[in-house]
C-alpha atoms as a PDB file:
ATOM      1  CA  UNK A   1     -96.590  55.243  -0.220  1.00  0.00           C
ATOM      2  CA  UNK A   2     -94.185  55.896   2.659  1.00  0.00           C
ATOM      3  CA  UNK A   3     -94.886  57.048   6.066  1.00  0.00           C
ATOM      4  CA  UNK A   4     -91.869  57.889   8.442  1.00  0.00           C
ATOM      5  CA  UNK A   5     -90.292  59.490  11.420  1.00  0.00           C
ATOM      6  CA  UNK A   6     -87.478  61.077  12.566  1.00  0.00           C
ATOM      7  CA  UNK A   7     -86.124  61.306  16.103  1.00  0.00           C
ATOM      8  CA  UNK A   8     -85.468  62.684  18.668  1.00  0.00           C
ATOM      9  CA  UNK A   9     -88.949  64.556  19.069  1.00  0.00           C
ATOM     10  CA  UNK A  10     -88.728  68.079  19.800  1.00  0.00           C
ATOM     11  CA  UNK A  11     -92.069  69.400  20.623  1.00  0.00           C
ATOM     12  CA  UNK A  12     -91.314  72.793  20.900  1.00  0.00           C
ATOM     13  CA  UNK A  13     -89.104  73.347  17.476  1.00  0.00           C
ATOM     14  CA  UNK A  14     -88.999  71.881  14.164  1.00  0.00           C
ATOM     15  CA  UNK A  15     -85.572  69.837  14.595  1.00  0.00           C
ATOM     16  CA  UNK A  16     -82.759  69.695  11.538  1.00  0.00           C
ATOM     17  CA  UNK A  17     -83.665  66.369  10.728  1.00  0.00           C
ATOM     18  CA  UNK A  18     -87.176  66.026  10.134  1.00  0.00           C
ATOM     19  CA  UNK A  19     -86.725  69.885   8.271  1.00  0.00           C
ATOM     20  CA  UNK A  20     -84.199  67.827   5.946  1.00  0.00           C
ATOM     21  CA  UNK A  21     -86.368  64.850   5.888  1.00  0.00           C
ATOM     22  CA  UNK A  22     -89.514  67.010   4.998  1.00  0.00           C
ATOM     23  CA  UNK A  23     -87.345  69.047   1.854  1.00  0.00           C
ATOM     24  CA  UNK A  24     -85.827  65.241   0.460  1.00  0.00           C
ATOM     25  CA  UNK A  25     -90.061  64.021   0.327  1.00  0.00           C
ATOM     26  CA  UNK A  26     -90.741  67.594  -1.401  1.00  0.00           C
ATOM     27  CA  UNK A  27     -88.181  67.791  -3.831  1.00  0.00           C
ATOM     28  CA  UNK A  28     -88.628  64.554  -4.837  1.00  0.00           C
ATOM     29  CA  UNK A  29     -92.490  65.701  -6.436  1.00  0.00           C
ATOM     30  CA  UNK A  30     -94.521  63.499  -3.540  1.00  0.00           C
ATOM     31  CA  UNK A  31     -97.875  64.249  -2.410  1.00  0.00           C
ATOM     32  CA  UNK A  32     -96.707  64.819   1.079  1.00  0.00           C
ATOM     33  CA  UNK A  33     -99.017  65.012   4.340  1.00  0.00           C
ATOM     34  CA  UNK A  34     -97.393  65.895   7.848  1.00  0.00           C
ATOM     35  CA  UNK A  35     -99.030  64.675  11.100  1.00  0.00           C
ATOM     36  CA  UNK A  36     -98.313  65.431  14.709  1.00  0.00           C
ATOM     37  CA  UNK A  37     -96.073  62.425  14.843  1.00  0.00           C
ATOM     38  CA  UNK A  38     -95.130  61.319  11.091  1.00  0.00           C
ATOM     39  CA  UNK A  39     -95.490  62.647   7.743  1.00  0.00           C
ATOM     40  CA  UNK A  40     -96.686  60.426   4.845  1.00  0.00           C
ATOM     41  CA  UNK A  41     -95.889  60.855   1.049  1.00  0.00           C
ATOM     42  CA  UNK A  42     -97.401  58.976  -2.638  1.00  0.00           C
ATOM     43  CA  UNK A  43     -95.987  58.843  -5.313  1.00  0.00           C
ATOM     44  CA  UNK A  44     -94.583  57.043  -8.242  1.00  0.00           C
ATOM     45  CA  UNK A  45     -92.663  53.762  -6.857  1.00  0.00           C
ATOM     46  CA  UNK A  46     -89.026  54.869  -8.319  1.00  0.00           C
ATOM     47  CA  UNK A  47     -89.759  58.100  -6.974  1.00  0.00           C
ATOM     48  CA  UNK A  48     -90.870  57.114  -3.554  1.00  0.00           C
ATOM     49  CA  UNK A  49     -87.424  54.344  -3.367  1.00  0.00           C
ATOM     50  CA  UNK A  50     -85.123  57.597  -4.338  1.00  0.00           C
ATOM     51  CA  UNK A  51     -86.373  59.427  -1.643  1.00  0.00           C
ATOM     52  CA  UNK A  52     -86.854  57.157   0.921  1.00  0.00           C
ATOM     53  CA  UNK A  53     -82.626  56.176   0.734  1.00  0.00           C
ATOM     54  CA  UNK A  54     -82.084  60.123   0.114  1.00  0.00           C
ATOM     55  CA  UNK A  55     -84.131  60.362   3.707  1.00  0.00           C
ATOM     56  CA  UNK A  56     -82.210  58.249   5.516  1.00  0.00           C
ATOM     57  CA  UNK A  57     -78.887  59.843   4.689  1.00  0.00           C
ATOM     58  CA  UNK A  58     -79.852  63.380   5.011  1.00  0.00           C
ATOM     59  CA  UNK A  59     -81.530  63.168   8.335  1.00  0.00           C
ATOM     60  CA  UNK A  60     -78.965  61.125   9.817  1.00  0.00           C
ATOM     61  CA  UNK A  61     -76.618  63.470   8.813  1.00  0.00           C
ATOM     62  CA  UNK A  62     -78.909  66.785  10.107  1.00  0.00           C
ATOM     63  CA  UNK A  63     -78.837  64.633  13.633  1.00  0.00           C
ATOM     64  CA  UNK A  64     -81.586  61.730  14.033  1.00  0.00           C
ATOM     65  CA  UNK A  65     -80.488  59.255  15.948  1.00  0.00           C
ATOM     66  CA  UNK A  66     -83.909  56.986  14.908  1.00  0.00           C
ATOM     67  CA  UNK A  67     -85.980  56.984  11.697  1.00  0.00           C
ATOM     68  CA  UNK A  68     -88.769  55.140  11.527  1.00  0.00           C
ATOM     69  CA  UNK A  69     -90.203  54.294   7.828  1.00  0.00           C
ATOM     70  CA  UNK A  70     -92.833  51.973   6.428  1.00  0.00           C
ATOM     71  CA  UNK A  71     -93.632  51.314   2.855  1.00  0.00           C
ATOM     72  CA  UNK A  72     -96.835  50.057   1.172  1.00  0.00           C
ATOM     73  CA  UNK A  73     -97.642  49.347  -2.322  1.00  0.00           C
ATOM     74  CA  UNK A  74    -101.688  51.243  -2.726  1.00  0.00           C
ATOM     75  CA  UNK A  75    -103.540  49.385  -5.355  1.00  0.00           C
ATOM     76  CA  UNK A  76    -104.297  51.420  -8.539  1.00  0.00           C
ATOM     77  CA  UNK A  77    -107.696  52.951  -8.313  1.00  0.00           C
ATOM     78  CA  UNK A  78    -109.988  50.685 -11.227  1.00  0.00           C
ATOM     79  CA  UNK A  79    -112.611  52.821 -13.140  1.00  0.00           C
ATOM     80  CA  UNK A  80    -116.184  52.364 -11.792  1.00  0.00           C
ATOM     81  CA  UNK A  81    -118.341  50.662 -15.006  1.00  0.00           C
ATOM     82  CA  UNK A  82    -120.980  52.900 -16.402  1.00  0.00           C
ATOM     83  CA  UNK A  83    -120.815  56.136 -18.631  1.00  0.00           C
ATOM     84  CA  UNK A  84    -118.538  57.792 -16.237  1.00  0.00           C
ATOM     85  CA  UNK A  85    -120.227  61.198 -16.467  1.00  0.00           C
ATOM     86  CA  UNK A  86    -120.804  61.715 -13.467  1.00  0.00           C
ATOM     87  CA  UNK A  87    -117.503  60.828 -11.573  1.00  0.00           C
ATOM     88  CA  UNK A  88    -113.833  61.541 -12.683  1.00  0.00           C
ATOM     89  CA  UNK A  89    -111.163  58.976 -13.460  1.00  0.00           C
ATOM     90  CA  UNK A  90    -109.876  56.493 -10.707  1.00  0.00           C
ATOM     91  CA  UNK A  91    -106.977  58.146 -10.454  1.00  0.00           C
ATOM     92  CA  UNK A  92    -108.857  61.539  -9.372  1.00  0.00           C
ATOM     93  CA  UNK A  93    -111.220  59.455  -7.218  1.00  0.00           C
ATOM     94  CA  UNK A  94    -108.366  57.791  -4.902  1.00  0.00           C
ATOM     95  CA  UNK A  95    -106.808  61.391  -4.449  1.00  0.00           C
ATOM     96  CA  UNK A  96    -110.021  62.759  -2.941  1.00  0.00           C
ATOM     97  CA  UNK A  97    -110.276  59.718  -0.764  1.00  0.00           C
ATOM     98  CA  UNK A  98    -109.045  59.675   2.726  1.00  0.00           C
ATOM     99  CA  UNK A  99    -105.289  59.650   2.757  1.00  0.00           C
ATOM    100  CA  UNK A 100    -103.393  62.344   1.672  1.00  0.00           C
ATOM    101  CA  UNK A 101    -104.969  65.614   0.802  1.00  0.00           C
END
């Protein structure tokens, strides 16, 4: 997972740089989630590294003069024992749960 930010805010537009950073997250195939002041994505780990140096450079070069980012490595979600009939796979369970939609 990464979370970042781009600066400067502009509160009453959507500046070049986070539009740039917000189209490098997307094309990249990220389960992306935007907040009022950062935008968090998941995905793969080679996928999320790509982006994440593909970030930097293109919203530097659409005009941020700060970019904030975090990484995290999310635990794989383990299957629950039982029959399972009744619940989906981990993997469908950790999408539905808090984080990103």
């Amino acid at each position: 997972m990464v979370e970042f930010t781009t600066e400067p805010f502009e509160l009453d537009t959507f500046p070049p740089h986070a539009a740039a950073a917000r189209r490098v997250v997307d094309e990249a195939g990220l389960d992306v989630a935007v907040g009022p002041f950062g935008t968090g994505a998941e995905g793969e780990a080679d996928r999320i590294l790509a982006a994440v140096s593909e970030l930097l450079r293109e919203s530097l070069d659409a005009g941020a003069t700060r970019i904030s980012v975090q990484v995290s490595v999310l635990p794989e979600a383990e299957p629950e024992s039982g029959s399972g009939a009744e619940s989906g796979s981990g993997a469908e369970r950790a999408a539905g749960e808090g984080g990103t939609p």
